[in-house]
N, C-alpha and C. Protein backbone atom coordinates (compact mmCIF):
# COMPACT_ATOMS: atom_id res chain seq x y z
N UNK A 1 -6.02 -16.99 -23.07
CA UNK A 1 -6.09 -15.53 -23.18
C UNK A 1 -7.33 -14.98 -22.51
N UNK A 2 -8.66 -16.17 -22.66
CA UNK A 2 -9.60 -15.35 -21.92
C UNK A 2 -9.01 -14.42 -20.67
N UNK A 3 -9.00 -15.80 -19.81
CA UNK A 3 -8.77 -15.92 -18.25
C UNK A 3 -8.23 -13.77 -18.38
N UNK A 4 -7.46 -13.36 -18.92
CA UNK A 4 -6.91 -11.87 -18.87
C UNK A 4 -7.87 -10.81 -19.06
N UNK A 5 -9.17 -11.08 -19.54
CA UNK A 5 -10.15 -10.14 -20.04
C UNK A 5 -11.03 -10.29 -18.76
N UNK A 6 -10.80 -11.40 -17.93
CA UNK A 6 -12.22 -11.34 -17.03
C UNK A 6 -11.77 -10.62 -15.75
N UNK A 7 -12.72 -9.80 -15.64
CA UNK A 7 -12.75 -8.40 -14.78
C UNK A 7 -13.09 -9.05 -12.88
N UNK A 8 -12.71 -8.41 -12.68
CA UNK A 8 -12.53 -8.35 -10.92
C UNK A 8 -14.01 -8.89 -10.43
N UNK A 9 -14.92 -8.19 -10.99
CA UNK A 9 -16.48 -7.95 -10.81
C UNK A 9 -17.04 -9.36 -11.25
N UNK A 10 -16.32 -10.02 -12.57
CA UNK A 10 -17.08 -11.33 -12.61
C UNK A 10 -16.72 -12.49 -11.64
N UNK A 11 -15.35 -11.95 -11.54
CA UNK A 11 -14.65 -13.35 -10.84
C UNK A 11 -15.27 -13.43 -9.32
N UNK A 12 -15.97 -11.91 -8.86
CA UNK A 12 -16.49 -12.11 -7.31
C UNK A 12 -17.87 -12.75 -7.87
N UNK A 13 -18.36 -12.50 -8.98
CA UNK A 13 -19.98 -12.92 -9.26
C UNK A 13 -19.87 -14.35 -9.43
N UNK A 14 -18.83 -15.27 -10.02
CA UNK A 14 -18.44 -16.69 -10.35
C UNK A 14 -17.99 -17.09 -9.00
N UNK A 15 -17.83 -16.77 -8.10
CA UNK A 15 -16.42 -16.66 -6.52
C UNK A 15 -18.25 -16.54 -5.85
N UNK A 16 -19.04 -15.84 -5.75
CA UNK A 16 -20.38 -16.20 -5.08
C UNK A 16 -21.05 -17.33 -5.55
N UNK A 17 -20.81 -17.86 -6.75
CA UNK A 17 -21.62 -18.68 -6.64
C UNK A 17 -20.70 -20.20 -6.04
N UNK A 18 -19.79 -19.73 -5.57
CA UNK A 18 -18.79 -21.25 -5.20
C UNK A 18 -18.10 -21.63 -5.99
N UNK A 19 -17.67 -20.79 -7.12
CA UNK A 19 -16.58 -21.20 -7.81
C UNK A 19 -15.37 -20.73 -7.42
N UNK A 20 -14.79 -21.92 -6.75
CA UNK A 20 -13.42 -21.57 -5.97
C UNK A 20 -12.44 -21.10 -6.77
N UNK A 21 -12.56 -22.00 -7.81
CA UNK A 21 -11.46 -21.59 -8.71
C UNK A 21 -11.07 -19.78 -9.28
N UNK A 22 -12.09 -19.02 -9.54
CA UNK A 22 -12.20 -17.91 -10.03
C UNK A 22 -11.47 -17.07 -8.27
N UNK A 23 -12.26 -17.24 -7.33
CA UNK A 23 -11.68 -16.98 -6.26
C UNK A 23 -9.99 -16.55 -6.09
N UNK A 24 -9.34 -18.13 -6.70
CA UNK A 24 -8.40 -18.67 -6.36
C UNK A 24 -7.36 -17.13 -7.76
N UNK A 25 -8.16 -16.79 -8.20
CA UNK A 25 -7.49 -15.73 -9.77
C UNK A 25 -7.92 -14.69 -9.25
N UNK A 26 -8.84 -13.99 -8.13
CA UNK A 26 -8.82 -13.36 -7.45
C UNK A 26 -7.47 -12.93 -6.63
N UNK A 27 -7.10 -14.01 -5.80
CA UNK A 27 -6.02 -14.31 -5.43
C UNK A 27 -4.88 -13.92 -5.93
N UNK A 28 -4.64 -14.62 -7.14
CA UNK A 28 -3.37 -14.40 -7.57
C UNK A 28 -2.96 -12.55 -8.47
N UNK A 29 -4.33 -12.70 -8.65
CA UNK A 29 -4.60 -10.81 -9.42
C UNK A 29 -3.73 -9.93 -7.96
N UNK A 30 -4.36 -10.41 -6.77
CA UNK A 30 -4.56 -9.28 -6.18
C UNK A 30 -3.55 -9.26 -4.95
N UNK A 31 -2.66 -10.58 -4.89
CA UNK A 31 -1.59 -11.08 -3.61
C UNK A 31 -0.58 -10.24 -3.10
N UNK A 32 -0.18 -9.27 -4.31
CA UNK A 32 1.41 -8.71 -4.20
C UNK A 32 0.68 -7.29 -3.62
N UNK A 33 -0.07 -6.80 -4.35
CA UNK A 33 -0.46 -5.72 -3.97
C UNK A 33 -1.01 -5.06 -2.46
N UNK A 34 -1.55 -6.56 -2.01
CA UNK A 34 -2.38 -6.56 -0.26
C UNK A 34 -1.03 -6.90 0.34
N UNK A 35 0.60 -7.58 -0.24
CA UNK A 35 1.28 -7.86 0.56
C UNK A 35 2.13 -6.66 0.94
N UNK A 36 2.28 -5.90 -0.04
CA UNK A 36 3.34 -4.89 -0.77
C UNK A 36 2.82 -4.21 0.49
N UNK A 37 0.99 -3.79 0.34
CA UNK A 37 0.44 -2.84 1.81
C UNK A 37 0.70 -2.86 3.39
N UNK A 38 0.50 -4.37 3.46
CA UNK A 38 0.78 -5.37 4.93
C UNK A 38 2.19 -4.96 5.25
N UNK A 39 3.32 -5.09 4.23
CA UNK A 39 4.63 -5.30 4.20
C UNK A 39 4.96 -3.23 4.71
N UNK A 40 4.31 -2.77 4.03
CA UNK A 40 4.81 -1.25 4.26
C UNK A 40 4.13 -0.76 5.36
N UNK A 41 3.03 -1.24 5.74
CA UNK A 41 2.57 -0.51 7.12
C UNK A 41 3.21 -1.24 8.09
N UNK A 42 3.81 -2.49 8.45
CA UNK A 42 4.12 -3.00 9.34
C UNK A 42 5.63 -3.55 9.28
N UNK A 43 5.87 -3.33 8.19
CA UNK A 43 7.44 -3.29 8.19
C UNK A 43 8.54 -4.93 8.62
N UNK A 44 7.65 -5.78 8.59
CA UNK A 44 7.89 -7.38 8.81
C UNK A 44 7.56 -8.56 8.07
N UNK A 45 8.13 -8.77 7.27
CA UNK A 45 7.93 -10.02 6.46
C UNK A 45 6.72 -11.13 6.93
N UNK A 46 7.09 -11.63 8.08
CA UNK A 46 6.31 -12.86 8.57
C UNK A 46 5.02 -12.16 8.50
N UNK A 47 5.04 -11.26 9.39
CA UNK A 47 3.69 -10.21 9.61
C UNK A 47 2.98 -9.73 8.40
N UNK A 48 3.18 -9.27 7.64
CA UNK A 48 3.06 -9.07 6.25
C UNK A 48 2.14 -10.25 5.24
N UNK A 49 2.65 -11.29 5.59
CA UNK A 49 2.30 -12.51 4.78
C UNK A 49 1.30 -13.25 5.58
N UNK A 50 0.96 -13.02 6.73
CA UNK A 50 0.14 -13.38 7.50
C UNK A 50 -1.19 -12.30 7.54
N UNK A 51 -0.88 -11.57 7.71
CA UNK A 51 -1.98 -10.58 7.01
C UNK A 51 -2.19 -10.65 5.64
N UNK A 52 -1.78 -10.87 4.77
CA UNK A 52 -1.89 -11.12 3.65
C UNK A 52 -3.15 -12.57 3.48
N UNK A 53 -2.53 -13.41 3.86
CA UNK A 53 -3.39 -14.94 3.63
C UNK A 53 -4.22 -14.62 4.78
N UNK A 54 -4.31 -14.00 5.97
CA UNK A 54 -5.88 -13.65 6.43
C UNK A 54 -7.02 -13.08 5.69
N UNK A 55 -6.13 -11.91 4.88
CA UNK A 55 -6.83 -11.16 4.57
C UNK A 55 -8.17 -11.59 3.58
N UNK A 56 -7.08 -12.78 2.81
CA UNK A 56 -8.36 -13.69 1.52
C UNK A 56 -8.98 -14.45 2.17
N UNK A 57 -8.25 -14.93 3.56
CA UNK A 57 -9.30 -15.65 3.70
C UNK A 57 -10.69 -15.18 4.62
N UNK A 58 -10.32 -14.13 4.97
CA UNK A 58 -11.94 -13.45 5.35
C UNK A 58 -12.62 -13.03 4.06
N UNK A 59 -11.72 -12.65 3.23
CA UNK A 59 -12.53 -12.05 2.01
C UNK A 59 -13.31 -13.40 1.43
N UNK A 60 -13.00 -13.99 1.59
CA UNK A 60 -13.33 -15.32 1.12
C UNK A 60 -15.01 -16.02 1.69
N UNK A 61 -14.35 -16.06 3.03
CA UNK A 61 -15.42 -15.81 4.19
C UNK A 61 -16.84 -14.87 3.76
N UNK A 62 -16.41 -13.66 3.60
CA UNK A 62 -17.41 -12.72 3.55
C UNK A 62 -17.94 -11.99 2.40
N UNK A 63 -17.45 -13.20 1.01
CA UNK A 63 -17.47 -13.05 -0.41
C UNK A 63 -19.18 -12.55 -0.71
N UNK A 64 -19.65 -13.06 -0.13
CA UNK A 64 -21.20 -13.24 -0.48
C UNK A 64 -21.90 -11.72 0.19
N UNK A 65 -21.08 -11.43 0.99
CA UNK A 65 -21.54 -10.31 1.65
C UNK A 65 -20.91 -8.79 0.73
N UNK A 66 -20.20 -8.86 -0.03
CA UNK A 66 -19.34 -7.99 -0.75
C UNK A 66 -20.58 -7.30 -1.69
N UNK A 67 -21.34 -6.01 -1.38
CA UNK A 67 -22.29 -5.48 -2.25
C UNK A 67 -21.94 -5.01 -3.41
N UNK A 68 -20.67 -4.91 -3.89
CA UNK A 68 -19.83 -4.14 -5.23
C UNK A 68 -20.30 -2.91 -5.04
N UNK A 69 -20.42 -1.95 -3.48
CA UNK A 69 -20.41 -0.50 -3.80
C UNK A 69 -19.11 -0.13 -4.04
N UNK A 70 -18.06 -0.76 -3.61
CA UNK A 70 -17.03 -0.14 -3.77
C UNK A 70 -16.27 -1.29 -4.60
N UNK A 71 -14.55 -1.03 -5.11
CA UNK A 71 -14.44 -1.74 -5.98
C UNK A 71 -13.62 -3.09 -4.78
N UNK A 72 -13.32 -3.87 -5.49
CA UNK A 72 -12.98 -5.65 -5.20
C UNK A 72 -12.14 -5.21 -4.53
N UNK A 73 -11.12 -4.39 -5.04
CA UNK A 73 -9.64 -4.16 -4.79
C UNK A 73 -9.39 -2.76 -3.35
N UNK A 74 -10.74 -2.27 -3.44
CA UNK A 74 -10.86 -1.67 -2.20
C UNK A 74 -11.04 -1.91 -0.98
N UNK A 75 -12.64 -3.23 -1.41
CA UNK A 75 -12.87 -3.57 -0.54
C UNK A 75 -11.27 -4.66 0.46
N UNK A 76 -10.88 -5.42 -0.39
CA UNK A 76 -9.71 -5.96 0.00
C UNK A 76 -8.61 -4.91 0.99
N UNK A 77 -8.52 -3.67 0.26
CA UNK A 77 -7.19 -3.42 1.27
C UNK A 77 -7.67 -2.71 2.14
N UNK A 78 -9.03 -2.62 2.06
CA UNK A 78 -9.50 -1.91 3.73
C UNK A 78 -9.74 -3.38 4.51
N UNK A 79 -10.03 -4.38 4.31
CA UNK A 79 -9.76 -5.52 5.29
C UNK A 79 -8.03 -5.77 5.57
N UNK A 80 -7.15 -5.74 4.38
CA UNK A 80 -6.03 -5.61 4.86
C UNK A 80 -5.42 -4.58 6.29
N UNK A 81 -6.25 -3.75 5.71
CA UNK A 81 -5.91 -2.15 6.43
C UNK A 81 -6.29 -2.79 7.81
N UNK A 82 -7.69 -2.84 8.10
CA UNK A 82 -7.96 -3.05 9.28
C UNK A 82 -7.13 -4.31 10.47
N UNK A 83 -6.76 -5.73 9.52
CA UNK A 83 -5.97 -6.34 10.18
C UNK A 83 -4.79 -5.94 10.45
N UNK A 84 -4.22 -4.83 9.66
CA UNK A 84 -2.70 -4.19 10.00
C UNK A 84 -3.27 -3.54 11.51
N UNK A 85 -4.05 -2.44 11.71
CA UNK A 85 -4.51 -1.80 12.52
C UNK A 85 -4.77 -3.01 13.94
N UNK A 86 -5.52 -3.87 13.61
CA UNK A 86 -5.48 -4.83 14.96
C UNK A 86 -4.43 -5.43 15.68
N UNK A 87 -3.23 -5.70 14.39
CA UNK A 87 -2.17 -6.51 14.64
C UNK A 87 -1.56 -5.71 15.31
N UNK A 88 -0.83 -4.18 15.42
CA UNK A 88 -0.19 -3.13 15.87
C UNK A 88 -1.01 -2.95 17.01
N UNK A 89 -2.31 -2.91 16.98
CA UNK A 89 -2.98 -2.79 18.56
C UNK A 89 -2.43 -4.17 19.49
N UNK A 90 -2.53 -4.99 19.07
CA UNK A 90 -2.47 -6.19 19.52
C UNK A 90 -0.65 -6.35 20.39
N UNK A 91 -0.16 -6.21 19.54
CA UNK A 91 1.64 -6.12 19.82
C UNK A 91 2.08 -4.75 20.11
N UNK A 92 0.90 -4.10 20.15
CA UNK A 92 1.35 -2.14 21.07
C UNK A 92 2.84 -1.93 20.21
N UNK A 93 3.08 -2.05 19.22
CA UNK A 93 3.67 -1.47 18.28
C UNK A 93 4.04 -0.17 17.40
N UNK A 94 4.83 0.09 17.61
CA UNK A 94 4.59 1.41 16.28
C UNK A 94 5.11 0.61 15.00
N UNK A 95 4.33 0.99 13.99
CA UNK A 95 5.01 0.27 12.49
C UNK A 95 5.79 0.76 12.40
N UNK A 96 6.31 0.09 11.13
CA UNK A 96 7.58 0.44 10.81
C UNK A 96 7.75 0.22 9.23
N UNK A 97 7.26 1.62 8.96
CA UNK A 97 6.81 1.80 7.39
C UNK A 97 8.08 1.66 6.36
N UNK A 98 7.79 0.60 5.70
CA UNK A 98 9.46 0.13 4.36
C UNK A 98 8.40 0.84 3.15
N UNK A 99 8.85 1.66 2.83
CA UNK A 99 9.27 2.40 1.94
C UNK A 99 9.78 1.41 0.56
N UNK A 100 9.48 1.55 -0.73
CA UNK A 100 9.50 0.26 -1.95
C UNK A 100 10.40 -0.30 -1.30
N UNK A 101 9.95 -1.85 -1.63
CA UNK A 101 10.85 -2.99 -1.26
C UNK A 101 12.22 -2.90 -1.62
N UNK A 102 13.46 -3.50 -0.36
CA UNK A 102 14.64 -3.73 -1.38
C UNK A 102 14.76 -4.04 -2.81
N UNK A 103 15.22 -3.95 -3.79
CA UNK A 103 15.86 -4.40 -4.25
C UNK A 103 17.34 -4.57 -5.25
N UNK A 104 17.05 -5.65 -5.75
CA UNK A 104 18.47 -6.04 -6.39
C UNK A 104 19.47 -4.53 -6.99
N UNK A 105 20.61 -4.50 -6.53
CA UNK A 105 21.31 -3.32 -7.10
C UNK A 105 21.48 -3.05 -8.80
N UNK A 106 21.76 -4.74 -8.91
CA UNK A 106 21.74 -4.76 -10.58
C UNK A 106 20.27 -4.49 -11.46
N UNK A 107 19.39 -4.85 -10.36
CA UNK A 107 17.73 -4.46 -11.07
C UNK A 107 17.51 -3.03 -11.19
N UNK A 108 18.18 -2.24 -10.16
CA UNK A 108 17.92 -0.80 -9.28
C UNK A 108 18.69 0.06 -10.81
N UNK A 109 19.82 -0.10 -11.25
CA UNK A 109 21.12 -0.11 -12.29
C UNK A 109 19.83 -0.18 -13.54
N UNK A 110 19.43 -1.25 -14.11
CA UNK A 110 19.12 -1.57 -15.20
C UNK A 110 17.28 -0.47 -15.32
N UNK A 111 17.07 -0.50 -14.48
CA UNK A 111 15.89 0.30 -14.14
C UNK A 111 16.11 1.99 -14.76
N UNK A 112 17.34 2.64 -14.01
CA UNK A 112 17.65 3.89 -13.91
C UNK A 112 18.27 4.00 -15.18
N UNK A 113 18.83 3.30 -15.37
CA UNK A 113 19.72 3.43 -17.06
C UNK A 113 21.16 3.34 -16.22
N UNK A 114 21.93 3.17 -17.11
CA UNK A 114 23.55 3.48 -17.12
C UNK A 114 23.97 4.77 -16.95
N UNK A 115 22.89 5.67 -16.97
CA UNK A 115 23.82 7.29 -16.60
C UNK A 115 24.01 7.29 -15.06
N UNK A 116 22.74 6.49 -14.17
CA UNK A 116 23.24 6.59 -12.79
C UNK A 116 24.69 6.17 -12.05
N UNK A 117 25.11 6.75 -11.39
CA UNK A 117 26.10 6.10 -10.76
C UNK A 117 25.40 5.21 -9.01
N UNK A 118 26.29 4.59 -9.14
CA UNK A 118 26.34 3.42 -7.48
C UNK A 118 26.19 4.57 -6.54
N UNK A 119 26.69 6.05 -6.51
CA UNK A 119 26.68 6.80 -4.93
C UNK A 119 25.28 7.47 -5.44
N UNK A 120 24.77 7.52 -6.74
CA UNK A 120 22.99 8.25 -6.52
C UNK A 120 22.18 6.66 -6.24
N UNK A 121 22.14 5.61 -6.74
CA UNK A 121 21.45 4.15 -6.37
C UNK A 121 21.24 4.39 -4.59
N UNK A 122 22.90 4.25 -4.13
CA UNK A 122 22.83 4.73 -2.71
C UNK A 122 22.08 5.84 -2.22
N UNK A 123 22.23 6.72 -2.72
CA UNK A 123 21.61 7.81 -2.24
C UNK A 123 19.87 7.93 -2.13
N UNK A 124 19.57 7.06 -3.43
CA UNK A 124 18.09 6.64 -3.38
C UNK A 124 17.79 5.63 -2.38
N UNK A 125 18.14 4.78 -1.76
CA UNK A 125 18.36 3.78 -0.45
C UNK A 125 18.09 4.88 0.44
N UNK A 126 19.04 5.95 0.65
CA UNK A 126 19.39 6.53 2.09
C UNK A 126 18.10 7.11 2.03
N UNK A 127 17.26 8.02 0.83
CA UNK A 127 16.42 8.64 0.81
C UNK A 127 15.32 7.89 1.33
N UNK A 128 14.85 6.60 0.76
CA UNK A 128 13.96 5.33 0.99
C UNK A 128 13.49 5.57 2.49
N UNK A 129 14.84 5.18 3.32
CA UNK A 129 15.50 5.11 4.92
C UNK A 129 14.78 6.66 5.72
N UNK A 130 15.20 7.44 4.88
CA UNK A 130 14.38 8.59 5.80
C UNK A 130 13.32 8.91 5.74
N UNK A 131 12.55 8.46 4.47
CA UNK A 131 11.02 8.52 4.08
C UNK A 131 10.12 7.34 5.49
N UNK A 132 10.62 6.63 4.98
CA UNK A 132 10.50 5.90 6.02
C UNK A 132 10.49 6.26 7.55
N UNK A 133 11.18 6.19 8.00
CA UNK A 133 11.75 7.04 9.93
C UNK A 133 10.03 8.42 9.62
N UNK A 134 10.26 9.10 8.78
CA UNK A 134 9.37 10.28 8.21
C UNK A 134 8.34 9.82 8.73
N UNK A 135 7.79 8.80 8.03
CA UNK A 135 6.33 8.34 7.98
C UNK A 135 6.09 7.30 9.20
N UNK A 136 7.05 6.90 9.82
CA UNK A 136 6.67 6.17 10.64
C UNK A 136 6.15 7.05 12.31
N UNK A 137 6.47 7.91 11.94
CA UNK A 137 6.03 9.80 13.12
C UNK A 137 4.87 10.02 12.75
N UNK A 138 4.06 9.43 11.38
CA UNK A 138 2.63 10.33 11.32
C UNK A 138 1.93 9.61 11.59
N UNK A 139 0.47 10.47 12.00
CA UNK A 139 -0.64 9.66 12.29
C UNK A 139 -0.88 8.77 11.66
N UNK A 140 -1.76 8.14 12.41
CA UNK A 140 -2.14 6.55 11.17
C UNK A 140 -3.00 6.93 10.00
N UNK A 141 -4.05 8.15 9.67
CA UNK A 141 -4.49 8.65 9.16
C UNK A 141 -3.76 9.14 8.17
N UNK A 142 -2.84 9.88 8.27
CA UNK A 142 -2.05 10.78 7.07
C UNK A 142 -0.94 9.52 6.67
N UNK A 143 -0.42 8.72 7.22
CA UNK A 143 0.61 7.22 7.12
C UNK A 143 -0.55 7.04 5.83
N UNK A 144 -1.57 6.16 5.84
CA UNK A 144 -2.29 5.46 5.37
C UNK A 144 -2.74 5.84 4.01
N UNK A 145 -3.06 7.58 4.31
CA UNK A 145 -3.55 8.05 3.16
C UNK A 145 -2.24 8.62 1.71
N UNK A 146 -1.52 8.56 2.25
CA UNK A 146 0.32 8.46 1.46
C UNK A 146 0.44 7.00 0.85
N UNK A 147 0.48 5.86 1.60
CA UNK A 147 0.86 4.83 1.62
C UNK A 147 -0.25 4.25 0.13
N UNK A 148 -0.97 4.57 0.39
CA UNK A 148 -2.68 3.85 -0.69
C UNK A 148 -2.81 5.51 -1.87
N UNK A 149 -2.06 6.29 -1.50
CA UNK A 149 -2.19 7.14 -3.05
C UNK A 149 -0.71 7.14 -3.94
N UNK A 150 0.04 7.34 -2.76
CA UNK A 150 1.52 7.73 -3.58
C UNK A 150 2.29 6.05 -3.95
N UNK A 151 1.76 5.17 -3.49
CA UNK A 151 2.54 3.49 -3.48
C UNK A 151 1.73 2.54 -4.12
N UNK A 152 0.19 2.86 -3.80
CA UNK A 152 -1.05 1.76 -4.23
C UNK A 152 -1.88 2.11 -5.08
N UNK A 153 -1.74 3.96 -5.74
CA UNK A 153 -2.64 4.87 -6.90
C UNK A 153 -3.67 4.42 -6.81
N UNK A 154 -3.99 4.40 -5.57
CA UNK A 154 -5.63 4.43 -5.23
C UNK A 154 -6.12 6.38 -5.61
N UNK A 155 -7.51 6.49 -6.39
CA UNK A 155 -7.79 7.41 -6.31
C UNK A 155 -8.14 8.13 -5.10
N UNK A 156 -8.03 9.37 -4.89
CA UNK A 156 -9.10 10.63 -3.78
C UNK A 156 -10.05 9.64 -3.00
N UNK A 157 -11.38 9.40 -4.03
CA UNK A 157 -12.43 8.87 -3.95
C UNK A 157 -12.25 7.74 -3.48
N UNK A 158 -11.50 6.91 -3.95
CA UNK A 158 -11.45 5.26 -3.26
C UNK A 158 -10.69 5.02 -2.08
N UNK A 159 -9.92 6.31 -1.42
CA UNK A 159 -9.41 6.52 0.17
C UNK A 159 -10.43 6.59 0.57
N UNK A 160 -11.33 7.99 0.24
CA UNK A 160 -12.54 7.94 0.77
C UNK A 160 -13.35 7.55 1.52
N UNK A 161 -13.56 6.89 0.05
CA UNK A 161 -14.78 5.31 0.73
C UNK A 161 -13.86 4.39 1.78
N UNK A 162 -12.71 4.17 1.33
CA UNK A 162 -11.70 3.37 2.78
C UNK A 162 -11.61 3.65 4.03
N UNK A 163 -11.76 5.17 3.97
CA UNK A 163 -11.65 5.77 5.19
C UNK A 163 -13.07 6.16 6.12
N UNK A 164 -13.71 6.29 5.03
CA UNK A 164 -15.03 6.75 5.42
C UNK A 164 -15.20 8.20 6.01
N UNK A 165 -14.50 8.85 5.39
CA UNK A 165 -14.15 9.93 5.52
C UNK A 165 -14.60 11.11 4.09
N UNK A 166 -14.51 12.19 3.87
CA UNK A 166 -15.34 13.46 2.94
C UNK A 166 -13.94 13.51 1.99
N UNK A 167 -14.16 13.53 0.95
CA UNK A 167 -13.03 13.67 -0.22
C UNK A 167 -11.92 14.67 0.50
N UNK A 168 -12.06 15.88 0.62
CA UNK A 168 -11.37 17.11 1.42
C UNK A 168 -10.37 16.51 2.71
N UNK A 169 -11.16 15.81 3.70
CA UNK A 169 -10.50 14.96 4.38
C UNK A 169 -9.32 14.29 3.77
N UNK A 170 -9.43 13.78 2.77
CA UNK A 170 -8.19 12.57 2.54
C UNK A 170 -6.91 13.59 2.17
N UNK A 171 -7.62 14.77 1.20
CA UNK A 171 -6.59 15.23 -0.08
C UNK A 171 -5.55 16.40 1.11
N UNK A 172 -6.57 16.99 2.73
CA UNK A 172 -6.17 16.87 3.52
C UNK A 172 -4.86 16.53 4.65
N UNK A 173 -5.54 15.37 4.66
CA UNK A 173 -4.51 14.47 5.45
C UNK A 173 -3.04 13.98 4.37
N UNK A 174 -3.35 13.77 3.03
CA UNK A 174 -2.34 13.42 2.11
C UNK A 174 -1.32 14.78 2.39
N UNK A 175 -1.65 16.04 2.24
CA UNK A 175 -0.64 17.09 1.92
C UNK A 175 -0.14 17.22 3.13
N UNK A 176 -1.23 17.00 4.47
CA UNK A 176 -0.09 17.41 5.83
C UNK A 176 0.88 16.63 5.89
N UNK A 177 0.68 15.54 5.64
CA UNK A 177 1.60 14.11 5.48
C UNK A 177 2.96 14.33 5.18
N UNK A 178 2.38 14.74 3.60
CA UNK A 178 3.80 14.73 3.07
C UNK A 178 4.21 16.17 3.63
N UNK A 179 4.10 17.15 3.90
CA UNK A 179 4.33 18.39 4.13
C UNK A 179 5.37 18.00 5.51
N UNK A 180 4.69 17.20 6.35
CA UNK A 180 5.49 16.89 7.34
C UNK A 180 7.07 15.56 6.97
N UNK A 181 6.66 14.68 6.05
CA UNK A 181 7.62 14.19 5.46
C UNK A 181 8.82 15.08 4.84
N UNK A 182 8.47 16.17 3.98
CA UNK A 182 9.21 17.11 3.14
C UNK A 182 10.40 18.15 4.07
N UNK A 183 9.28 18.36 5.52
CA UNK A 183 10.16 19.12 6.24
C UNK A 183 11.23 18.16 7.08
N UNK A 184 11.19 16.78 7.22
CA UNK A 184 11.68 16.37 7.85
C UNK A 184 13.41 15.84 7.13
N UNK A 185 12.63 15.81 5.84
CA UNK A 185 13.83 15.55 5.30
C UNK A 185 15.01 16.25 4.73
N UNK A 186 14.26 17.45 5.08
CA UNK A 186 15.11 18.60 4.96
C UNK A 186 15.65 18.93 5.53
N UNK A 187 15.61 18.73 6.68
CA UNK A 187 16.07 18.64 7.86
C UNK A 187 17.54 18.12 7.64
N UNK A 188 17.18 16.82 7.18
CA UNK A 188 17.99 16.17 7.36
C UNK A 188 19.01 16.47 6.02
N UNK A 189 18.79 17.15 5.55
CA UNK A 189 19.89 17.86 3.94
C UNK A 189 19.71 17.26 3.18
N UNK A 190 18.08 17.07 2.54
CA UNK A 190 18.27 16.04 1.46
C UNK A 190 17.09 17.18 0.80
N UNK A 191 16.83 16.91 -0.38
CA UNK A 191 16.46 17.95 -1.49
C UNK A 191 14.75 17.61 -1.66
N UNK A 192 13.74 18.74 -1.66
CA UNK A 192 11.97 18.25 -2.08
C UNK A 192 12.73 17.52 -3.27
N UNK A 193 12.97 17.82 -3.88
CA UNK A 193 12.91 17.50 -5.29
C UNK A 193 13.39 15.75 -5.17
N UNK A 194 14.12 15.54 -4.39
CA UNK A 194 14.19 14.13 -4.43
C UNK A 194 13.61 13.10 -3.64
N UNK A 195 12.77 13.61 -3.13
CA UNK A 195 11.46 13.15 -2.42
C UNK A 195 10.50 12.50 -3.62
N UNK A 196 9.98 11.42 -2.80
CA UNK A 196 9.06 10.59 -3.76
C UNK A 196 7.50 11.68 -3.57
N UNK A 197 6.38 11.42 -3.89
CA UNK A 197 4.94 12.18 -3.47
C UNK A 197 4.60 13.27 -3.59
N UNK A 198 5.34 13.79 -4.81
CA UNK A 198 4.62 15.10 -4.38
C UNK A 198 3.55 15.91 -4.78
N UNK A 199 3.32 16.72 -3.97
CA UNK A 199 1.61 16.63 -3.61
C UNK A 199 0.89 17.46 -4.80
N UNK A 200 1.68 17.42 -5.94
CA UNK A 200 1.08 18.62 -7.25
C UNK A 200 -0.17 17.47 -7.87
């Protein structure tokens, strides 16, 4: 039961002094969440998981260098962030932002309750699909700052510091974002209201 009480902050202070092991619970705390990021900015499995196991292992690398101004979990997905950013430079790419992961129809069912029917499940898919196409048109700036508030509930403040950018900036770039998401999908005859993010 300990192992559940020990905080992010000790396991980098036990993880500096060479305790791999604490490292290694670092790891497993924090895998889905840097993949879930990798996986939605770049829209490729292989790619995704490869950024992912880079990502610890620079963090790993550069454990000792980690000042705790910002938190563990920040510092992490702005190294994620940045290897997404190299990898897309690298392969002159546009991402290709997935929107929550597939999944299972019967999970999707048991989730929503039994009042949903199979053509709204679908309809939440199709919505997914255009959020997506949506976000894959915005800057990498307003992409990023959606992606790490509305998917990863990163606070204002902890874009911020990610971005290195003035609080106003982020909250900013978040509303043009979606503002430009909202019109697009309207476009396309689908309802704000059934839009994921919104900016209240």
């Amino acid at each position: 039961m300990q192992a559940l009480t020990i905080t992010d902050e000790e396991l980098v202070a036990r993880s500096m002094d060479g305790d791999v092991d604490s490292f290694n619970q670092l790891i497993r705390r924090w895998e889905r969440p840097i993949y879930a990021l990798a996986y939605r900015t770049l829209g490729r499995e292989d790619d995704a998981r490869d950024v992912c196991q880079e990502t610890f292992l620079r963090a790993y690398r550069a454990i000792n260098g980690f000042k705790g101004q910002a938190k563990f979990s920040s510092w992490l997905y702005r190294i994620a962030l940045n290897l997404c950013r190299d990898w897309m430079r690298r392969q002159r790419r546009t991402p290709v932002v997935q929107m929550p992961e597939d999944v299972d129809i019967s999970e999707l069912a048991a989730a929503h309750g039994p009042s949903e029917s199979i053509e709204t499940l679908v309809g939440r898919r199709e919505i997914g699909r255009a959020v997506a196409a949506a976000m894959a048109k915005l800057p990498e700036e307003q992409r990023t700052a959606i992606l790490l508030k509305e998917y990863h509930g990163l606070t204002f403040q902890e874009i911020a510091e990610m971005q290195g950018c003035p609080l106003s900036t982020v909250k900013t770039r978040l509303y043009q974002g979606l503002s430009v998401v909202r019109r697009q999908l309207e476009k396309g005859g689908m309802s704000a209201a059934d839009i994921r993010g919104d900016a209240s």
